[in-house]
PDB file of N, CA and C in Angstrom:
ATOM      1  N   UNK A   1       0.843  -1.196   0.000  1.00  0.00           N
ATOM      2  CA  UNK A   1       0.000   0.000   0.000  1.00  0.00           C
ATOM      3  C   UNK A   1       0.879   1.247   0.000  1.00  0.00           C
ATOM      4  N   UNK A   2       0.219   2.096  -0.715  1.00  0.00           N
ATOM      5  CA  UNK A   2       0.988   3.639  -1.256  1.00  0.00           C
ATOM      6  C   UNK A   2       0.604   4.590   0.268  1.00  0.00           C
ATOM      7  N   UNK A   3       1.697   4.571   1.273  1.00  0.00           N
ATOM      8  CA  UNK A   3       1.622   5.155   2.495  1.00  0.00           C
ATOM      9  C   UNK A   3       2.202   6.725   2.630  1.00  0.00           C
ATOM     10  N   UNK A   4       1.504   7.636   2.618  1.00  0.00           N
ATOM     11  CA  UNK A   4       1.684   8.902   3.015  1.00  0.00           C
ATOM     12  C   UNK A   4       1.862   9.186   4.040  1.00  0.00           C
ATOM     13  N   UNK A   5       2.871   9.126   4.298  1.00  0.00           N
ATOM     14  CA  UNK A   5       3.826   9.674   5.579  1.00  0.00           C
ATOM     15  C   UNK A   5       4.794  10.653   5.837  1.00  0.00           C
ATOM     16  N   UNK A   6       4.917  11.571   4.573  1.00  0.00           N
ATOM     17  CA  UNK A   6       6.352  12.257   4.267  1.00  0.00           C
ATOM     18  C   UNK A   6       5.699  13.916   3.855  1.00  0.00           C
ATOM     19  N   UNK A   7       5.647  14.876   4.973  1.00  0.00           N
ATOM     20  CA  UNK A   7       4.929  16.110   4.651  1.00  0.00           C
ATOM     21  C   UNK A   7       5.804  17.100   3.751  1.00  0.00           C
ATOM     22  N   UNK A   8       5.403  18.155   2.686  1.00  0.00           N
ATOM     23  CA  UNK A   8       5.668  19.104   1.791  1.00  0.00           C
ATOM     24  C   UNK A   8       4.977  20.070   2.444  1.00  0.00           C
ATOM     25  N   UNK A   9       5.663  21.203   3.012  1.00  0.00           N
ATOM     26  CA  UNK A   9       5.097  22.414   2.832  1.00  0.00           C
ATOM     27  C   UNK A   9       5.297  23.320   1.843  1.00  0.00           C
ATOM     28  N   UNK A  10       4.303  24.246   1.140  1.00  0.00           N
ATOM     29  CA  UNK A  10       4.265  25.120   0.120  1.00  0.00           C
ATOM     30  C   UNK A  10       3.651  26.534   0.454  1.00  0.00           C
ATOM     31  N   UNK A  11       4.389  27.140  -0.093  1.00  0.00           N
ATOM     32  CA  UNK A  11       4.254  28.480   0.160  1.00  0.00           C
ATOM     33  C   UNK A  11       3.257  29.045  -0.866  1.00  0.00           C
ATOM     34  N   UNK A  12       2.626  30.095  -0.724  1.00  0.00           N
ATOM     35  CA  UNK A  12       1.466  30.429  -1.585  1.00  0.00           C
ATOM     36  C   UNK A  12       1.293  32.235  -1.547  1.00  0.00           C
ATOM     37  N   UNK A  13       1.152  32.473  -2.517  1.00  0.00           N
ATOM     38  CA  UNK A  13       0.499  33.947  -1.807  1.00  0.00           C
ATOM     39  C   UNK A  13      -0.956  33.909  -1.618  1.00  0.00           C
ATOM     40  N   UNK A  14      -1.691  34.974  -1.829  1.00  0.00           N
ATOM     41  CA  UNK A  14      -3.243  34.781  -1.261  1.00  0.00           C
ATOM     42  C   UNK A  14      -4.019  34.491  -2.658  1.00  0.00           C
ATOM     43  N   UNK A  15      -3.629  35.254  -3.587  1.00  0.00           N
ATOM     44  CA  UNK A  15      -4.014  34.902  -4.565  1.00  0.00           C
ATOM     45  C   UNK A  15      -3.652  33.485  -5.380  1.00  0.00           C
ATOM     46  N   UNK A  16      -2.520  33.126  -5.235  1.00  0.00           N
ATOM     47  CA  UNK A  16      -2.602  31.628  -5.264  1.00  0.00           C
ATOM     48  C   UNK A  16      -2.980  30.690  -4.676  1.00  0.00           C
ATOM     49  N   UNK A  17      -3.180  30.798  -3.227  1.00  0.00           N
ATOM     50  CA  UNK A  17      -4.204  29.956  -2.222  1.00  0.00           C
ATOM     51  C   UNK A  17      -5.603  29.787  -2.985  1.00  0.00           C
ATOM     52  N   UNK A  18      -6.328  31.004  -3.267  1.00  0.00           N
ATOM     53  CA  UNK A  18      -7.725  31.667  -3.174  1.00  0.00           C
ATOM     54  C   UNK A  18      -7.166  30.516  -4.788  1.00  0.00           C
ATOM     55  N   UNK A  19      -6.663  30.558  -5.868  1.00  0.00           N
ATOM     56  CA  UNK A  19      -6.989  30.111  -7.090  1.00  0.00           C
ATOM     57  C   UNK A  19      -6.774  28.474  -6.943  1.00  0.00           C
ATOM     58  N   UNK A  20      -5.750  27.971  -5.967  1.00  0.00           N
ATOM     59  CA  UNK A  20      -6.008  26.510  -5.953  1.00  0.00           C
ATOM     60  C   UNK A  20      -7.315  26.423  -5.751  1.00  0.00           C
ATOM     61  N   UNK A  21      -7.540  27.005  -4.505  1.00  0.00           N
ATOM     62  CA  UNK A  21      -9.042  26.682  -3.665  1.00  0.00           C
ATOM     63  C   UNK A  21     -10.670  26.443  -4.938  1.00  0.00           C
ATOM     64  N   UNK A  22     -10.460  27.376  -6.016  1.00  0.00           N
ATOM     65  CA  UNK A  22     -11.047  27.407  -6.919  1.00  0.00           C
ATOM     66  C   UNK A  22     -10.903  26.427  -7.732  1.00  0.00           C
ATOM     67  N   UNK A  23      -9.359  25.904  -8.135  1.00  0.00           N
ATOM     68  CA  UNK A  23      -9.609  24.964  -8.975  1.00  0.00           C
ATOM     69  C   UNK A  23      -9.717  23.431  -8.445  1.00  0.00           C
ATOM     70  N   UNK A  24      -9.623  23.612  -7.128  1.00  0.00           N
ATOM     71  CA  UNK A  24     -10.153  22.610  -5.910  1.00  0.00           C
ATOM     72  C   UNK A  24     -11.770  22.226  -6.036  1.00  0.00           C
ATOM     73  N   UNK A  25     -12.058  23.281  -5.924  1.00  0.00           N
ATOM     74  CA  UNK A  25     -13.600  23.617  -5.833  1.00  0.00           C
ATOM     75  C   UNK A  25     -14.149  23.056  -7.146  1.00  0.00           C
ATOM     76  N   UNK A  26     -13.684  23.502  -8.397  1.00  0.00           N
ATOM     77  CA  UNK A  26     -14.194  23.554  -9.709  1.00  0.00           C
ATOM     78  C   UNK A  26     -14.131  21.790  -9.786  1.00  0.00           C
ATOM     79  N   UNK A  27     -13.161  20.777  -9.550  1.00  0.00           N
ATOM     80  CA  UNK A  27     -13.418  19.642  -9.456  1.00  0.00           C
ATOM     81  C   UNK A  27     -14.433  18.790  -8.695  1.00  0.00           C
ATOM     82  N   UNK A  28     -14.715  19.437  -7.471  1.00  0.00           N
ATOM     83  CA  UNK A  28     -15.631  19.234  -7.032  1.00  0.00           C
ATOM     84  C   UNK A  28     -15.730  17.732  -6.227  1.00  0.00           C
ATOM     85  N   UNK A  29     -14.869  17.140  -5.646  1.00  0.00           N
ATOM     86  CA  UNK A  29     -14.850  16.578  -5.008  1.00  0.00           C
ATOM     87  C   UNK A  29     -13.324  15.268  -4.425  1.00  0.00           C
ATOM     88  N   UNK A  30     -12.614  16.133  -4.458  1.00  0.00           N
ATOM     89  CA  UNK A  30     -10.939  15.928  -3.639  1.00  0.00           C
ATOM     90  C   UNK A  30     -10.336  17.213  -3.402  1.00  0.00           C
ATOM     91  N   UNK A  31      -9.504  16.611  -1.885  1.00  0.00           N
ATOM     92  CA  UNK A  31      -8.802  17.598  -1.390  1.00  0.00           C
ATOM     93  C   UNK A  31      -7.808  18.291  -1.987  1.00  0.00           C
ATOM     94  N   UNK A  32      -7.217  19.585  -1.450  1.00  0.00           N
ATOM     95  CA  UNK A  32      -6.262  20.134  -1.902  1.00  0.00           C
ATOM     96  C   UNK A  32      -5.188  19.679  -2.006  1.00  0.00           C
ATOM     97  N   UNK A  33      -5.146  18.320  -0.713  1.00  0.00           N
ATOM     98  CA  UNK A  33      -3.602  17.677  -1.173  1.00  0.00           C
ATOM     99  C   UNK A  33      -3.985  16.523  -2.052  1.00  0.00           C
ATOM    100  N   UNK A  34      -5.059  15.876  -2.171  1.00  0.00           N
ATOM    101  CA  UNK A  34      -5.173  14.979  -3.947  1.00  0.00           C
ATOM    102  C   UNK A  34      -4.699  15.802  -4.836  1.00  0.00           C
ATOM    103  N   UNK A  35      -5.483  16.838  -4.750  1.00  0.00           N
ATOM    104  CA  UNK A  35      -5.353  17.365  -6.131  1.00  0.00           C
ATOM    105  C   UNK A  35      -3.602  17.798  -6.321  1.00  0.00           C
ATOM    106  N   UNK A  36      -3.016  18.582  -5.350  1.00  0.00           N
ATOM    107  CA  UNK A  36      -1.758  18.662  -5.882  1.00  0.00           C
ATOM    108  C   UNK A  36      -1.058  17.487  -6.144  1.00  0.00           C
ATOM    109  N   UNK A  37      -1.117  15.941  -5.251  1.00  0.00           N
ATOM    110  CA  UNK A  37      -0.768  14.873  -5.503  1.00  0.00           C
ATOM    111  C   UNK A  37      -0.610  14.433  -7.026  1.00  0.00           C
ATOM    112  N   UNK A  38      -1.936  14.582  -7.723  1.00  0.00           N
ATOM    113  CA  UNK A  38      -2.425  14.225  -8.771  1.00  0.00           C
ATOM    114  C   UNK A  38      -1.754  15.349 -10.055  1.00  0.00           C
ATOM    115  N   UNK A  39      -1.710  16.239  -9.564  1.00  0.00           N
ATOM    116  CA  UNK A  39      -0.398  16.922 -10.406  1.00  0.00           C
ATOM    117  C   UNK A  39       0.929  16.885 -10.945  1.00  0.00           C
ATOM    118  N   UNK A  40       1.331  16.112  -9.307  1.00  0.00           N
ATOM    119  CA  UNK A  40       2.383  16.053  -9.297  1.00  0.00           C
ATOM    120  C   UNK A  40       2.868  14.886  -9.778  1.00  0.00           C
ATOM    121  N   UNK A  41       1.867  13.809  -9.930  1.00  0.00           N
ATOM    122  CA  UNK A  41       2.098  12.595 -10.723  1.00  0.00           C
ATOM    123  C   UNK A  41       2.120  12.471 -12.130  1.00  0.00           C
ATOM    124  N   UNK A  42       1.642  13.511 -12.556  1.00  0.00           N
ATOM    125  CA  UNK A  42       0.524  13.188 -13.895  1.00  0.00           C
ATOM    126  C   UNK A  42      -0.672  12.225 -13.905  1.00  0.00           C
ATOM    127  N   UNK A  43      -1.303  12.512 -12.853  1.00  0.00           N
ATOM    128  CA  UNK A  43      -2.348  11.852 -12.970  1.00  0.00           C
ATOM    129  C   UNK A  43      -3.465  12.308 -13.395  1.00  0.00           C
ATOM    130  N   UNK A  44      -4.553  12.099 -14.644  1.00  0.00           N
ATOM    131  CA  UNK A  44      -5.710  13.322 -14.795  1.00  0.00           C
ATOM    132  C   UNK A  44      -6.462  13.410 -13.747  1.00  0.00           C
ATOM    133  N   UNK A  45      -7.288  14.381 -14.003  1.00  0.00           N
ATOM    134  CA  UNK A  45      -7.908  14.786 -13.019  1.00  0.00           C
ATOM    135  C   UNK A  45      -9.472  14.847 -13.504  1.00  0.00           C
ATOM    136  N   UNK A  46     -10.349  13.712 -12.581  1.00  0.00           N
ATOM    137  CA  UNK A  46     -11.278  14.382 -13.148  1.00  0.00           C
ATOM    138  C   UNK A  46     -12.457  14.443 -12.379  1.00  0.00           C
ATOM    139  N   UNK A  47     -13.412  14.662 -12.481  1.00  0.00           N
ATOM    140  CA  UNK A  47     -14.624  15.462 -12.102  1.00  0.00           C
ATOM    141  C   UNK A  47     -15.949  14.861 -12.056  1.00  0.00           C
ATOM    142  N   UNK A  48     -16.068  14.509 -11.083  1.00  0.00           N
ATOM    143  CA  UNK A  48     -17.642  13.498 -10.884  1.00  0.00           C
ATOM    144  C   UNK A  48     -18.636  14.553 -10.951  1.00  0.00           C
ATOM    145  N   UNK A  49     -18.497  15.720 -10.124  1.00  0.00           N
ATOM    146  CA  UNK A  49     -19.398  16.587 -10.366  1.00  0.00           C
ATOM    147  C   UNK A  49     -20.100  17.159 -11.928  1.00  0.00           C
ATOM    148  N   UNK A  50     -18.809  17.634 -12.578  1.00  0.00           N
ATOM    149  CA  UNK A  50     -19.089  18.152 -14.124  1.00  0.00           C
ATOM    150  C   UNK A  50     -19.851  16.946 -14.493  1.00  0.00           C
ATOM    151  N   UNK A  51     -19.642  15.344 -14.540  1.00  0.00           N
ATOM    152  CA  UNK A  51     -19.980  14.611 -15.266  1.00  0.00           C
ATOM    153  C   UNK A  51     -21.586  14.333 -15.157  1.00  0.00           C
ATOM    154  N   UNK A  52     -21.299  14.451 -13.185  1.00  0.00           N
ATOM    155  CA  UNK A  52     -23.381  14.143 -12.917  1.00  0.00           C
ATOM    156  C   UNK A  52     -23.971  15.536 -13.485  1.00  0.00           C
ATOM    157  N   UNK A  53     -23.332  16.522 -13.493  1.00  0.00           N
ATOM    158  CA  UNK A  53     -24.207  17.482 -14.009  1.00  0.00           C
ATOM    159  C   UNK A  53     -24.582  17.915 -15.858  1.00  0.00           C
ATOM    160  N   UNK A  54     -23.292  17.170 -16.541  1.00  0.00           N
ATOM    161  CA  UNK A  54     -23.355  17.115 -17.759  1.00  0.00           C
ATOM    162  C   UNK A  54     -24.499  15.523 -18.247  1.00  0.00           C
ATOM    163  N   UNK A  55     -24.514  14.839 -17.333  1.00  0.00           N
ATOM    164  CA  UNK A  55     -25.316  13.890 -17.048  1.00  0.00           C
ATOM    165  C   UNK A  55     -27.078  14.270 -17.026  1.00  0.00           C
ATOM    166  N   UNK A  56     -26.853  15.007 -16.431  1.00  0.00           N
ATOM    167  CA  UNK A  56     -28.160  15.775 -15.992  1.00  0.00           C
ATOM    168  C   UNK A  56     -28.881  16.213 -16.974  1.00  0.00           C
ATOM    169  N   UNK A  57     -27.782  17.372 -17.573  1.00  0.00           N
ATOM    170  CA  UNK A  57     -28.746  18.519 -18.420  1.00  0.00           C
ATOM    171  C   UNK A  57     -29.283  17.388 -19.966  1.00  0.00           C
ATOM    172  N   UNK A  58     -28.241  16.330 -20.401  1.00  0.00           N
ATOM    173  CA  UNK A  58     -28.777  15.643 -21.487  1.00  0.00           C
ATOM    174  C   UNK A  58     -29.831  14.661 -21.048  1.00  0.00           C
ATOM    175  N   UNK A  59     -29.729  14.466 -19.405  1.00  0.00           N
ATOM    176  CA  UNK A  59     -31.031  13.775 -19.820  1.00  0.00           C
ATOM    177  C   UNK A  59     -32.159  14.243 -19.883  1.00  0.00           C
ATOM    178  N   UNK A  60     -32.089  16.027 -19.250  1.00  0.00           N
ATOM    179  CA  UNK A  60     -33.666  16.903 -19.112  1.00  0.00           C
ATOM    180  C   UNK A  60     -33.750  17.084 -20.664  1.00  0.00           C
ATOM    181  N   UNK A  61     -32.624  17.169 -21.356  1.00  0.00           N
ATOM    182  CA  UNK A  61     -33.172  17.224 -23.445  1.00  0.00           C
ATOM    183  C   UNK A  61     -33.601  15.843 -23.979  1.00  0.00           C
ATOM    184  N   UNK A  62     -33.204  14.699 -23.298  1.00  0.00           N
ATOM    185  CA  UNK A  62     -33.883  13.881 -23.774  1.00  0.00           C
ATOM    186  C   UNK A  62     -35.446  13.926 -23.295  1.00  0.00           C
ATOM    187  N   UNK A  63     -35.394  14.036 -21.979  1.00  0.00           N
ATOM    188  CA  UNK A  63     -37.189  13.956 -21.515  1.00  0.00           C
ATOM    189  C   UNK A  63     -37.635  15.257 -22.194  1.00  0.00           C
ATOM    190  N   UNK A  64     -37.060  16.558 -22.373  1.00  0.00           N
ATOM    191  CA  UNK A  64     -37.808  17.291 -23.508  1.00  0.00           C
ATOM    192  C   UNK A  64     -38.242  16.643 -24.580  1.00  0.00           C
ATOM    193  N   UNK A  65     -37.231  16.190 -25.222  1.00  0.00           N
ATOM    194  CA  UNK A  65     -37.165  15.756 -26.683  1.00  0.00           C
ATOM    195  C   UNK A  65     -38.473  14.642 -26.667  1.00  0.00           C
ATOM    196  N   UNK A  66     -38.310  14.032 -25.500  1.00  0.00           N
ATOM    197  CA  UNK A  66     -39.630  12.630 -25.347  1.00  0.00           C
ATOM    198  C   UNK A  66     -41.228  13.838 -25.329  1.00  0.00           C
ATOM    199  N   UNK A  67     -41.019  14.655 -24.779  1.00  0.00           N
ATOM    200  CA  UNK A  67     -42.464  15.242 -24.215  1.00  0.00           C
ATOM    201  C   UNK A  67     -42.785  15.991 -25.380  1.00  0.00           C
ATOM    202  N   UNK A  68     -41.605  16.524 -25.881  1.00  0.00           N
ATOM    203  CA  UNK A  68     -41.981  17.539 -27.388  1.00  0.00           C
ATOM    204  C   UNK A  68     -43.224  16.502 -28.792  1.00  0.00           C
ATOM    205  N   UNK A  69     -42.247  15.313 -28.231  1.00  0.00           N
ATOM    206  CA  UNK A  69     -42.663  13.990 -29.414  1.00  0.00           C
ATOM    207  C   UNK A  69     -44.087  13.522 -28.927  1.00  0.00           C
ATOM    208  N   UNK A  70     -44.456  13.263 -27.688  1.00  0.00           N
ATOM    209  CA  UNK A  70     -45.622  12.943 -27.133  1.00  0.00           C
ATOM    210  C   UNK A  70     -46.918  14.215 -27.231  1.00  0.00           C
ATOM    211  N   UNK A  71     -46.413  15.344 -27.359  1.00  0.00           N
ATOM    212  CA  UNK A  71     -47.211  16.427 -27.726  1.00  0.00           C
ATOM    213  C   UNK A  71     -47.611  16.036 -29.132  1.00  0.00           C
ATOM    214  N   UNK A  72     -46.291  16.125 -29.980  1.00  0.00           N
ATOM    215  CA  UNK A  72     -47.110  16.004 -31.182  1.00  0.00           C
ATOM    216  C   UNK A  72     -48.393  15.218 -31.639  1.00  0.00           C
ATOM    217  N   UNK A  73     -48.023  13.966 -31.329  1.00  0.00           N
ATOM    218  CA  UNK A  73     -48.706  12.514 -31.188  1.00  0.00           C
ATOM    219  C   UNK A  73     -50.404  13.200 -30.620  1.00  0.00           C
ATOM    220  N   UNK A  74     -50.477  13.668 -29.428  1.00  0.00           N
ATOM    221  CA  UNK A  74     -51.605  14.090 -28.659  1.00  0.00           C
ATOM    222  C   UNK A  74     -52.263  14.900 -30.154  1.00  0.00           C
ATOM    223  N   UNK A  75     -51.786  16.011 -30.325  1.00  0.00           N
ATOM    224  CA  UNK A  75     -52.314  16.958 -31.173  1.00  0.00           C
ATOM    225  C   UNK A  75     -52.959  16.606 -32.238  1.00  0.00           C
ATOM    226  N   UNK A  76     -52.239  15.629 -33.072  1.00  0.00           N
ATOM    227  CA  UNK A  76     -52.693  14.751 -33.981  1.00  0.00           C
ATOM    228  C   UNK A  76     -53.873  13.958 -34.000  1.00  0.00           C
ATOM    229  N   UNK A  77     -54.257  13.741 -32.342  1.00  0.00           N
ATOM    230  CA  UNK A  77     -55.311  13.087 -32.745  1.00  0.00           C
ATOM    231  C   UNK A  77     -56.824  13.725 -32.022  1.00  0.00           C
ATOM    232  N   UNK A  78     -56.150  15.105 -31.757  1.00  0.00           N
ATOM    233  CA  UNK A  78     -57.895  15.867 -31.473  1.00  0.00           C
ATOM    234  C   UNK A  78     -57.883  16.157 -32.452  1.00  0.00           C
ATOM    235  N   UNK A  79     -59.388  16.437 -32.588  1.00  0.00           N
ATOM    236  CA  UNK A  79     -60.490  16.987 -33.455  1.00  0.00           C
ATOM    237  C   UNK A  79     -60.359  18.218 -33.867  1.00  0.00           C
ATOM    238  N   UNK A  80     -60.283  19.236 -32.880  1.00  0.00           N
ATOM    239  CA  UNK A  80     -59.905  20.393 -32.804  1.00  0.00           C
ATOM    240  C   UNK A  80     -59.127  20.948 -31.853  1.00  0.00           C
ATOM    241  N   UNK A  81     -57.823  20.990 -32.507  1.00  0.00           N
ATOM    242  CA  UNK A  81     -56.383  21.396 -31.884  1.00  0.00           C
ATOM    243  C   UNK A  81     -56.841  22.871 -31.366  1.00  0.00           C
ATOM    244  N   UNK A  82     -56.718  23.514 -30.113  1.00  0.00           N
ATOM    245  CA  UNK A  82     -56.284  25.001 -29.850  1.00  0.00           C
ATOM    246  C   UNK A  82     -55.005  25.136 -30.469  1.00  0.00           C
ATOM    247  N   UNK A  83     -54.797  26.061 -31.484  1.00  0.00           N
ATOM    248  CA  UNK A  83     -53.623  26.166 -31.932  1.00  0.00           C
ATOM    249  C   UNK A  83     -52.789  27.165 -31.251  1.00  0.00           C
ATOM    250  N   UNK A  84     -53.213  28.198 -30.458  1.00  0.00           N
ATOM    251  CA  UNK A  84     -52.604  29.351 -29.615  1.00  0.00           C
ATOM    252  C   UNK A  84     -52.215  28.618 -28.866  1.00  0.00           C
ATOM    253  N   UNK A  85     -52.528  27.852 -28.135  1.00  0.00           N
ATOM    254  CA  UNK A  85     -52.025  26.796 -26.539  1.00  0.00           C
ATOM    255  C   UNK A  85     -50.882  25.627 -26.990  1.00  0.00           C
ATOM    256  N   UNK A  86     -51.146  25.128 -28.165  1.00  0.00           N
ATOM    257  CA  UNK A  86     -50.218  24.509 -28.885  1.00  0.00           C
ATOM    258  C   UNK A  86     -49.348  25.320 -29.527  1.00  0.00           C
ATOM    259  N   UNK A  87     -48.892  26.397 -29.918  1.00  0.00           N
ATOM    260  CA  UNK A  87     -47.892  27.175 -30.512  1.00  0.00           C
ATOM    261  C   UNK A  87     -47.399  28.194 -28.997  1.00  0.00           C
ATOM    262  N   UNK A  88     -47.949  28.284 -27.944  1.00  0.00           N
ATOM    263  CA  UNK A  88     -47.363  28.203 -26.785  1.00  0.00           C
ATOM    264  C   UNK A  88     -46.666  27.224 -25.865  1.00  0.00           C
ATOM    265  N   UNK A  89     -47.195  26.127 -26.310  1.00  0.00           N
ATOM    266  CA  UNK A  89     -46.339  25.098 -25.404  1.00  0.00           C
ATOM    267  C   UNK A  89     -45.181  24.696 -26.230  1.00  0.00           C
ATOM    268  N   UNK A  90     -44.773  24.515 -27.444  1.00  0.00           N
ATOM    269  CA  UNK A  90     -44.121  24.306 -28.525  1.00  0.00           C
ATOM    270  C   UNK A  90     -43.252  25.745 -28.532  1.00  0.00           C
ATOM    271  N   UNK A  91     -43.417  26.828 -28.082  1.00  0.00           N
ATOM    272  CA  UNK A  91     -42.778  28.105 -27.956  1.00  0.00           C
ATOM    273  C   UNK A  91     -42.014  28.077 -26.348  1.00  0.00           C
ATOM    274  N   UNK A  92     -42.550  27.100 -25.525  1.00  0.00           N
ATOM    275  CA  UNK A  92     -42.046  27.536 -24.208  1.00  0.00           C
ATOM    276  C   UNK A  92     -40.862  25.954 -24.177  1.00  0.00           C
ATOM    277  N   UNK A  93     -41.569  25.066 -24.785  1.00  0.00           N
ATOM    278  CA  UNK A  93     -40.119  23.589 -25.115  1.00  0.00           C
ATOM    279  C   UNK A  93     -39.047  24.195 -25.780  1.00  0.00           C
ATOM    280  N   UNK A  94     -39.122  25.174 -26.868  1.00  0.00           N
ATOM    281  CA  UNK A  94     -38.223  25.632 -27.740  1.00  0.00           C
ATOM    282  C   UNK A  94     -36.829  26.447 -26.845  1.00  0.00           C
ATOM    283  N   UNK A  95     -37.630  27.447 -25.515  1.00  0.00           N
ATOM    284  CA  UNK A  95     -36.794  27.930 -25.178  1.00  0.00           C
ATOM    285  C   UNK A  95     -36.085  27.219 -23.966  1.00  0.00           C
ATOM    286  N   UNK A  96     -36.860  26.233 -23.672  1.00  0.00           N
ATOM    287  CA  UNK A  96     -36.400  25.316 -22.550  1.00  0.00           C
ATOM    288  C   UNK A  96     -35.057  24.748 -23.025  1.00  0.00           C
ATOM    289  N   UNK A  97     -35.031  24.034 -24.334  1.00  0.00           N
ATOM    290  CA  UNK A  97     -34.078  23.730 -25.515  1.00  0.00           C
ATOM    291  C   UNK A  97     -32.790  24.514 -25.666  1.00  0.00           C
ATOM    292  N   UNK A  98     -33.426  25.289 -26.183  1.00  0.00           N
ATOM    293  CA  UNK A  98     -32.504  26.959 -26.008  1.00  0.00           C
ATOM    294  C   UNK A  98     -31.378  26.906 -24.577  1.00  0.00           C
ATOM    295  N   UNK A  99     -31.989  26.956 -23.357  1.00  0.00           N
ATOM    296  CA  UNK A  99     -31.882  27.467 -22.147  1.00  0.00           C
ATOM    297  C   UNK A  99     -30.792  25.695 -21.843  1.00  0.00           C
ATOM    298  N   UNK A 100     -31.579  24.906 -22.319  1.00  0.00           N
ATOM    299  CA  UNK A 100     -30.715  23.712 -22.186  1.00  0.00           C
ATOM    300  C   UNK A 100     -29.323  23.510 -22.872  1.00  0.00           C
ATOM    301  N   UNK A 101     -29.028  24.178 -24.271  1.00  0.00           N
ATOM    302  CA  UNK A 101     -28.171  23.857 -25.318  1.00  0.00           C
ATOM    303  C   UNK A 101     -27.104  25.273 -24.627  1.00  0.00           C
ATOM    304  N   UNK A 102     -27.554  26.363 -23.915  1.00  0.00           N
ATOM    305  CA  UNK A 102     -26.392  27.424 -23.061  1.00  0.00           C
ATOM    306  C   UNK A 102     -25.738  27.188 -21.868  1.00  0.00           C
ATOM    307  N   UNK A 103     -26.683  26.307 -21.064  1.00  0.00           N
ATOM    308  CA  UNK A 103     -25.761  25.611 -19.886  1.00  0.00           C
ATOM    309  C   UNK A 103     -24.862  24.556 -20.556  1.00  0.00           C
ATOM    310  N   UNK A 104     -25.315  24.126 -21.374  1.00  0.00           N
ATOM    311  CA  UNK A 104     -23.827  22.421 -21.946  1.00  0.00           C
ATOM    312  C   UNK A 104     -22.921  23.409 -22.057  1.00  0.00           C
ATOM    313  N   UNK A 105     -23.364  24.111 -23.105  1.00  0.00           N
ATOM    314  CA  UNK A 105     -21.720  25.028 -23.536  1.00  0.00           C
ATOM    315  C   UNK A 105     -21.246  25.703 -22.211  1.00  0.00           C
ATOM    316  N   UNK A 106     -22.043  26.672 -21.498  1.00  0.00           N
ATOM    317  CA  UNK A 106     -21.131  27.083 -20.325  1.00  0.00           C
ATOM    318  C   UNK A 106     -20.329  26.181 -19.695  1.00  0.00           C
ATOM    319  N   UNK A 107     -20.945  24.613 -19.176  1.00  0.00           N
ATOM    320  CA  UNK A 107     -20.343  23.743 -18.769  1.00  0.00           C
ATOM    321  C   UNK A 107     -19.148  22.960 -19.366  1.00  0.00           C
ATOM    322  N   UNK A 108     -19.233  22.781 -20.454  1.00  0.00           N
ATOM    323  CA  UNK A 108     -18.208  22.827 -21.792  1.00  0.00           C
ATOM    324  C   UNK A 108     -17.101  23.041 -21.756  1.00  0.00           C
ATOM    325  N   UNK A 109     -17.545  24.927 -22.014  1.00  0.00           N
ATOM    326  CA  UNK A 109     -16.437  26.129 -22.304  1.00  0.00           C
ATOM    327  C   UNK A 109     -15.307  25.704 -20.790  1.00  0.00           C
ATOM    328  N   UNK A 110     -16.182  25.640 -19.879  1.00  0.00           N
ATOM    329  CA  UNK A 110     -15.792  26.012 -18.062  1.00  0.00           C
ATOM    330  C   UNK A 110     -14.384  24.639 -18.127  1.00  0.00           C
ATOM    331  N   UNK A 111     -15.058  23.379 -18.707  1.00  0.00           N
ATOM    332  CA  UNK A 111     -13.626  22.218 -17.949  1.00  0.00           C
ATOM    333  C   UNK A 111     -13.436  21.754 -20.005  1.00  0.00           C
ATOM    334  N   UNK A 112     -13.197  22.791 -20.714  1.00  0.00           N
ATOM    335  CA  UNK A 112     -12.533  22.264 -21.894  1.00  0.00           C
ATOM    336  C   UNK A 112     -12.923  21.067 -22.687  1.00  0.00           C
ATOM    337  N   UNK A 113     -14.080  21.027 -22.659  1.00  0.00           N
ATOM    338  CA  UNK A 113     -14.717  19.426 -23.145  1.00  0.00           C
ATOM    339  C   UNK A 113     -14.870  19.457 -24.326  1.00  0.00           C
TER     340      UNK A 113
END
């Protein structure tokens, strides 16, 4: 077994503290000494958080994408469609879509994916 027993102290200014702490944070779940560990190995680094949350947002576009498809289906088979209530709900999925396809990219842009 790989036994840690042998301490490194490092010096920091505040602004380098405050930016590990961030890119500590931005991984979202290991300590400050993993993470420098994992540096210092070459080991990647990666991110359970980004993943459950990149996890997330494709599956709320798939259950869009399912509910957009189940609308249609419905519409198709009344008699007489409200078309204002249907070109509103089809207007409010669109921007949900929208609103869904700007968080991936922020999330994206944020860990280089």
């Amino acid at each position: 077994m790989n036994k840690k027993d042998r301490w490194f102290k490092l010096r920091l200014s505040e602004a380098e503290r405050e930016l590990l702490k961030s890119k500590v944070e931005k991984v979202g779940y290991i300590t400050q000494s993993d993470f420098i560990r994992k540096l210092i190995t070459d080991s990647q680094i990666h991110s359970n958080l980004d993943k459950i949350k990149l996890n997330n947002i494709r599956r709320l576009a798939g259950l869009l994408g399912k509910n957009t498809g189940l609308l249609k289906m419905y519409i198709m088979e009344l008699e007489e469609p409200n078309k204002k209530m249907i070109d509103k709900i089809i207007s409010d999925n669109e921007k949900v879509k929208q609103e869904i396809r700007q968080l991936l990219a922020q999330v994206k842009a944020g860990f280089n994916i």
